[in-house]
Protein backbone atom coordinates (compact mmCIF):
# COMPACT_ATOMS: atom_id res chain seq x y z
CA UNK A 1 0.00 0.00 0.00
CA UNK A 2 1.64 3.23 -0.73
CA UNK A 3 1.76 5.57 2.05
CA UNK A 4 -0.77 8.22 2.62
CA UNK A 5 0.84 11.48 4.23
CA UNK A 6 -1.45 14.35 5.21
CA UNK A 7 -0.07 17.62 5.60
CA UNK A 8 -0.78 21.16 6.98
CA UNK A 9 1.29 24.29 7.62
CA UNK A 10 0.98 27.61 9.73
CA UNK A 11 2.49 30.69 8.67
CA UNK A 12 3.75 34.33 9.98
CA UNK A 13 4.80 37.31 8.32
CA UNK A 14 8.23 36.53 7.21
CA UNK A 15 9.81 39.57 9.41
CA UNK A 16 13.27 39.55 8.08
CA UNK A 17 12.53 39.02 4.53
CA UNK A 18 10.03 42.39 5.10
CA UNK A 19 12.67 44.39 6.91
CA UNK A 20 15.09 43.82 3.51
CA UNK A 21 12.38 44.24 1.14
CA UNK A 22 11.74 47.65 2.65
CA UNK A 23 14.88 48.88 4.30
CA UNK A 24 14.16 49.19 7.81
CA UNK A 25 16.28 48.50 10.41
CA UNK A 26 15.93 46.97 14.31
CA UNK A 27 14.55 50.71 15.27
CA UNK A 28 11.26 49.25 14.10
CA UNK A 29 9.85 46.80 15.88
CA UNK A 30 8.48 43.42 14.79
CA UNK A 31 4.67 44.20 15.35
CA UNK A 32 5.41 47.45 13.47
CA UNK A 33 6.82 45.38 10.35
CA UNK A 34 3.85 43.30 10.37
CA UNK A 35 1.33 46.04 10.52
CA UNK A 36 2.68 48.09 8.12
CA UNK A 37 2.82 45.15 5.66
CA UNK A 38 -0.77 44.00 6.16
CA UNK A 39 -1.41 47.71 5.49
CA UNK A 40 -0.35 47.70 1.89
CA UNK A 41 -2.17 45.05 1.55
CA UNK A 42 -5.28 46.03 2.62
CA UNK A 43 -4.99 49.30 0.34
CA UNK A 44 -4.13 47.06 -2.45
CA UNK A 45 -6.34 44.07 -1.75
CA UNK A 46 -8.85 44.95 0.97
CA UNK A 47 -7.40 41.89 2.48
CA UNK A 48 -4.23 41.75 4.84
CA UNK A 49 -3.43 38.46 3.67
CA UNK A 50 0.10 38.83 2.42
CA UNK A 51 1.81 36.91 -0.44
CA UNK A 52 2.95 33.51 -0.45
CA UNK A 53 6.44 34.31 -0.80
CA UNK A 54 6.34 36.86 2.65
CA UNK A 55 4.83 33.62 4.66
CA UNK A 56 7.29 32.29 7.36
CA UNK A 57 6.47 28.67 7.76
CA UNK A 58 6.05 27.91 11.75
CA UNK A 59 4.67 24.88 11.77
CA UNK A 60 4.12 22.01 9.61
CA UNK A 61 1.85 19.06 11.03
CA UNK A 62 1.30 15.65 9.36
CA UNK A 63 -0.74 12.57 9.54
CA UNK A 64 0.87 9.16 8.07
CA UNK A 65 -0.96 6.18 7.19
CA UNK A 66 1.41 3.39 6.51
CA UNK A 67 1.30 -0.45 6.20
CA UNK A 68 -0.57 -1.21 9.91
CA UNK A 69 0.56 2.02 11.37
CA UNK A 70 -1.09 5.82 11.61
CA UNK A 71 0.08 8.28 13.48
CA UNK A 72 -0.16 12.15 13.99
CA UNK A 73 2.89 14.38 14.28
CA UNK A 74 3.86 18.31 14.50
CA UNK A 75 7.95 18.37 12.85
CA UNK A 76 10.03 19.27 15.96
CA UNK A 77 12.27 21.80 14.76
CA UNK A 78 12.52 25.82 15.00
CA UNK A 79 14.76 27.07 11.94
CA UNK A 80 12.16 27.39 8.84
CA UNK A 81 14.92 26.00 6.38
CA UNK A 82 14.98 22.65 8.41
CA UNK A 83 11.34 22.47 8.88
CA UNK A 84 10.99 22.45 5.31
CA UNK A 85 13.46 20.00 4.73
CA UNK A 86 12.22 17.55 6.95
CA UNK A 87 8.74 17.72 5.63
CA UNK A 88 10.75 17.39 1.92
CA UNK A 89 12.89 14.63 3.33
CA UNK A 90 9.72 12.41 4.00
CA UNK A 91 8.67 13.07 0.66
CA UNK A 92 11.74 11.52 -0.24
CA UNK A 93 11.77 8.56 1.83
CA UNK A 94 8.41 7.44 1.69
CA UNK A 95 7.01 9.24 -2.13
CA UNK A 96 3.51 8.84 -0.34
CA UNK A 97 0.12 10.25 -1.70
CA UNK A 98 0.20 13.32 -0.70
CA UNK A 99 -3.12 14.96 0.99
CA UNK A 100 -4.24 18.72 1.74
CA UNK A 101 -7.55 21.01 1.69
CA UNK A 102 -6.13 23.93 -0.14
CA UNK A 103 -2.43 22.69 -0.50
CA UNK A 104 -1.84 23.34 -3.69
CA UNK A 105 -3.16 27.31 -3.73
CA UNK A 106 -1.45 27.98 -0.44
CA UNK A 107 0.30 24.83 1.41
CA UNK A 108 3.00 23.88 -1.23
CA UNK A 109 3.55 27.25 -3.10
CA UNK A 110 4.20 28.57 0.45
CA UNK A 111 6.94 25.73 1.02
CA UNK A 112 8.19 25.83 -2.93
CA UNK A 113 9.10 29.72 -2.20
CA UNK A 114 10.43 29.88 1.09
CA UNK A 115 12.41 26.57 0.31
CA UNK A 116 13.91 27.89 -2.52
CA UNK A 117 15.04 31.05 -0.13
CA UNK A 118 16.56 28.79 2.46
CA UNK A 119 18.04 26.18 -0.31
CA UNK A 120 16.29 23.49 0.09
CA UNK A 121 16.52 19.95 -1.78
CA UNK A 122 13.53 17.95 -2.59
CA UNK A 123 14.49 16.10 -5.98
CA UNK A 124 11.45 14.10 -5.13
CA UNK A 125 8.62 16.24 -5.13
CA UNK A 126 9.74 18.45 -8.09
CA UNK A 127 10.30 14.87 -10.49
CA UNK A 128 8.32 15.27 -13.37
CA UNK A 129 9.56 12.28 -15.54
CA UNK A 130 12.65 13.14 -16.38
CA UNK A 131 14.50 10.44 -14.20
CA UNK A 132 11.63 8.58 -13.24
CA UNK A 133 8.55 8.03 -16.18
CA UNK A 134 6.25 7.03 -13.03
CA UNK A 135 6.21 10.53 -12.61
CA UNK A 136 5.50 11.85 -15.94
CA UNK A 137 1.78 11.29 -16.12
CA UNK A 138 1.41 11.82 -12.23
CA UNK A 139 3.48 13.87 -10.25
CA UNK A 140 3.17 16.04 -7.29
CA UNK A 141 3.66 19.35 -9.17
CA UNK A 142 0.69 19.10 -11.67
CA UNK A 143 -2.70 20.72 -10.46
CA UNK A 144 -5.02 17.87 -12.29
CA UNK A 145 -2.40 14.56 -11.43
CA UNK A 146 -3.00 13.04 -7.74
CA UNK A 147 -0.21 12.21 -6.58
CA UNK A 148 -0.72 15.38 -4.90
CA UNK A 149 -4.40 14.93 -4.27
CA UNK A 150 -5.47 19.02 -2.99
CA UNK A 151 -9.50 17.91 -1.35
CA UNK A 152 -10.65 21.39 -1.40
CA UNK A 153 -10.06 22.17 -4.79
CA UNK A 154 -11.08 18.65 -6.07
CA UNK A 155 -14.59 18.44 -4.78
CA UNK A 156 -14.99 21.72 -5.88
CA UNK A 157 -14.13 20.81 -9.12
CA UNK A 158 -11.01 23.02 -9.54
CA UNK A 159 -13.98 25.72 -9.67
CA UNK A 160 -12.46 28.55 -6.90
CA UNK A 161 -16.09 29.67 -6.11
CA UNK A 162 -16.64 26.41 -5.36
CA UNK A 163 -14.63 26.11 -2.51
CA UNK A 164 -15.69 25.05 1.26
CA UNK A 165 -14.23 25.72 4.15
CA UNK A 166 -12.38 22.53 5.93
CA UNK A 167 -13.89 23.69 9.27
CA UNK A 168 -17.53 23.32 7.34
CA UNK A 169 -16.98 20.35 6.16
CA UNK A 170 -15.41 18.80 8.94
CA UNK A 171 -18.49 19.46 11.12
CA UNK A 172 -21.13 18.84 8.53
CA UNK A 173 -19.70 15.39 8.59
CA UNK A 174 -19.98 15.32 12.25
CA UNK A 175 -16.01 15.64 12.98
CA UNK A 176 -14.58 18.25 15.48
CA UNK A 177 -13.54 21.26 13.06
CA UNK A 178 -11.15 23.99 14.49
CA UNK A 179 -10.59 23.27 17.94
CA UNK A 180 -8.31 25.81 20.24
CA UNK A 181 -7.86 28.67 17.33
CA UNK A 182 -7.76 29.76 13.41
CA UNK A 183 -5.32 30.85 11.22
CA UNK A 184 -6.31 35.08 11.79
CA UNK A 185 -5.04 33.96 15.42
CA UNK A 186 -1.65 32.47 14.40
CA UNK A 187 0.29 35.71 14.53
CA UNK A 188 -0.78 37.00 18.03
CA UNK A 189 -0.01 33.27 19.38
CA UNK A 190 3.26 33.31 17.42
CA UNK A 191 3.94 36.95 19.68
CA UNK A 192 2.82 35.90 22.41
CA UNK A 193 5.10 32.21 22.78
CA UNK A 194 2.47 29.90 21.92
CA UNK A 195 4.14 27.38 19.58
CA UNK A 196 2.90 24.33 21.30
CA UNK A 197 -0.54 25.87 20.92
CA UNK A 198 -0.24 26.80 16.90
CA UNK A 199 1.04 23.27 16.75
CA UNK A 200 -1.70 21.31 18.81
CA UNK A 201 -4.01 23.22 16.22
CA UNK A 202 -2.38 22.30 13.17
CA UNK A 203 -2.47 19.15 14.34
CA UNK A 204 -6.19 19.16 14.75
CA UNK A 205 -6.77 20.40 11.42
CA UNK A 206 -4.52 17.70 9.59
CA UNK A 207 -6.65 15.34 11.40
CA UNK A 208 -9.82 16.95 10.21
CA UNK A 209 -8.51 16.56 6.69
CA UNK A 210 -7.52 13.22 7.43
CA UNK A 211 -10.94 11.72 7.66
CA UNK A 212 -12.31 13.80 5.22
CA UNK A 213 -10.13 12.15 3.01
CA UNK A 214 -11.15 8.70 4.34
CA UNK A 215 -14.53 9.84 3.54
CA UNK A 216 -13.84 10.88 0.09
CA UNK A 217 -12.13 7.23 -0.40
CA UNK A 218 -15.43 5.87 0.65
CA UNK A 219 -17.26 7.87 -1.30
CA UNK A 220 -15.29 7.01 -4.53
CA UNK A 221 -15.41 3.22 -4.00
CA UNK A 222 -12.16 3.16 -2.92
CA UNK A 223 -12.95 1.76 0.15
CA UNK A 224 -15.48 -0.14 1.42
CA UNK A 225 -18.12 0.69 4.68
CA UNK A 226 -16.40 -2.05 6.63
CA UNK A 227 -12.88 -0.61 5.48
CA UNK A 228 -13.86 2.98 6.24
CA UNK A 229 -14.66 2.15 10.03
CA UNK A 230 -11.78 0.32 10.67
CA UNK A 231 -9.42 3.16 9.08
CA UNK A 232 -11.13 5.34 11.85
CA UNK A 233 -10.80 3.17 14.65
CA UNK A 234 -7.13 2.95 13.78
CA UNK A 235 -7.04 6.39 13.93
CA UNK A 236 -9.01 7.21 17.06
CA UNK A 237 -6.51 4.07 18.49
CA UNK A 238 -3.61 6.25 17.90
CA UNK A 239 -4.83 9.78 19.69
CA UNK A 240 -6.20 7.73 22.66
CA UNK A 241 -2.82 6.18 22.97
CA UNK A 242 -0.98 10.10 22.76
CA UNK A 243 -3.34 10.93 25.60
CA UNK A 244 -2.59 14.49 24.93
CA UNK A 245 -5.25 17.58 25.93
CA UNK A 246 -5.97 18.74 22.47
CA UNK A 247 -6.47 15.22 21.32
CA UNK A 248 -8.99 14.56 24.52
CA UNK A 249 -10.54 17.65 23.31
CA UNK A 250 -10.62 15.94 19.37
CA UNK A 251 -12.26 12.81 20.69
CA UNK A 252 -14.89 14.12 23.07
CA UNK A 253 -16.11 16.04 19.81
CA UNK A 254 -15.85 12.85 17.62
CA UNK A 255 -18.34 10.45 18.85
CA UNK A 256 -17.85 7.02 17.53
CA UNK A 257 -20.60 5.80 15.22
């Protein structure tokens, strides 16, 4: 069975890169940087959201389903550039099908930029036949091949005003949602020294995804009733055994059919 790895990421204003990009110095504080960014783009968007490429990557959570094992993880380490290459470095190891909601408008062109700024190697994920033909006709870079299999824009059809919220779909299914934050809430836990909290939630959220996607397979035939139950037992198995607050929280909102 090829391995199924589920992936999230949280982001911050990339503080440094926005302190080059408009000259200023330590005289201006952090907060300052941030503000005056999401500024701009509020006069130029009406949005603050700022550009993938100004998005410091935090936090990346996964969720791997492999041979008789699942399991739930946040990658331990502080320095974006090796965050990123762990979460490319699994890529490598395992080639798995890789799972998102929204990953390929914001997840992976996030990590392709801010890779490429901290030099990065991920020979992997950017194959696209040239080495390996496997790859040619599926590949993770490719918006329509599934190797990279983005659930948001899928079921929407690649159709952007199609799209639905994870949260909404998580709960119309009758799974927790958010739990503990959302992403407008990232940056004031990021100031405040709330990793462990940004991480417990991205945690939650790749578990969200995680059985949507089980639910999709269902849905698709490629997996039966029987098969879909057991896939969540496996997985409730695993966050009972972490015994871990957040995931008490996940379970007493996920009652079992």
């Amino acid at each position: 069975m090829i391995p199924t790895l589920v992936f999230d990421i949280e982001t911050v204003p990339d503080i440094h890169g926005l302190r080059i990009l408009h000259g200023l110095d330590e005289s201006v504080s952090d907060a300052e940087v941030a503000e005056m960014a999401f500024q701009q783009r509020r006069q130029a968007t009406g949005s603050d959201f700022l550009q993938h490429h100004l998005q410091r990557v935090i936090a990346i959570s996964c969720a791997l389903r492999e041979g008789d094992q699942f399991r739930v993880w946040s990658i331990d380490e502080t320095e974006e550039g090796d965050l990123i290459q762990r979460f490319f470095d699994g890529i490598e190891k395992y080639t798995p099908q890789l799972v998102s909601w929204n990953g390929g408008a914001f997840d992976l062109p996030v990590l392709n930029y801010r890779g490429l700024i901290h030099g990065v190697q991920s020979p992997r994920y950017w194959e696209m036949g040239e080495d390996d033909r496997d790859f040619k006709w599926n590949n993770y870079i490719s918006r329509y091949h599934l190797r990279h299999l983005d659930l948001m824009d899928l079921l929407a059809m690649y159709t952007g005003r199609a799209n639905a919220p994870l949260d909404d779909m998580a709960r119309l299914i009758g799974l927790p949602g958010k739990l503990g934050m959302d992403g407008s809430q990232v940056w004031d836990a990021y100031q405040q020294g709330r990793l462990f909290e940004i991480r417990n939630y991205c945690e939650t959220d790749v578990m969200n995804t995680y059985l949507v996607y089980l639910r999709f397979q269902l849905m698709r035939g490629h997996m039966s009733r029987d098969g879909y139950e057991n896939e969540c037992k496996l997985a409730r198995r695993d966050l009972v055994k972490l015994g871990l607050p957040h995931w008490d929280e996940f379970l007493a909102a996920w009652p079992e059919n």
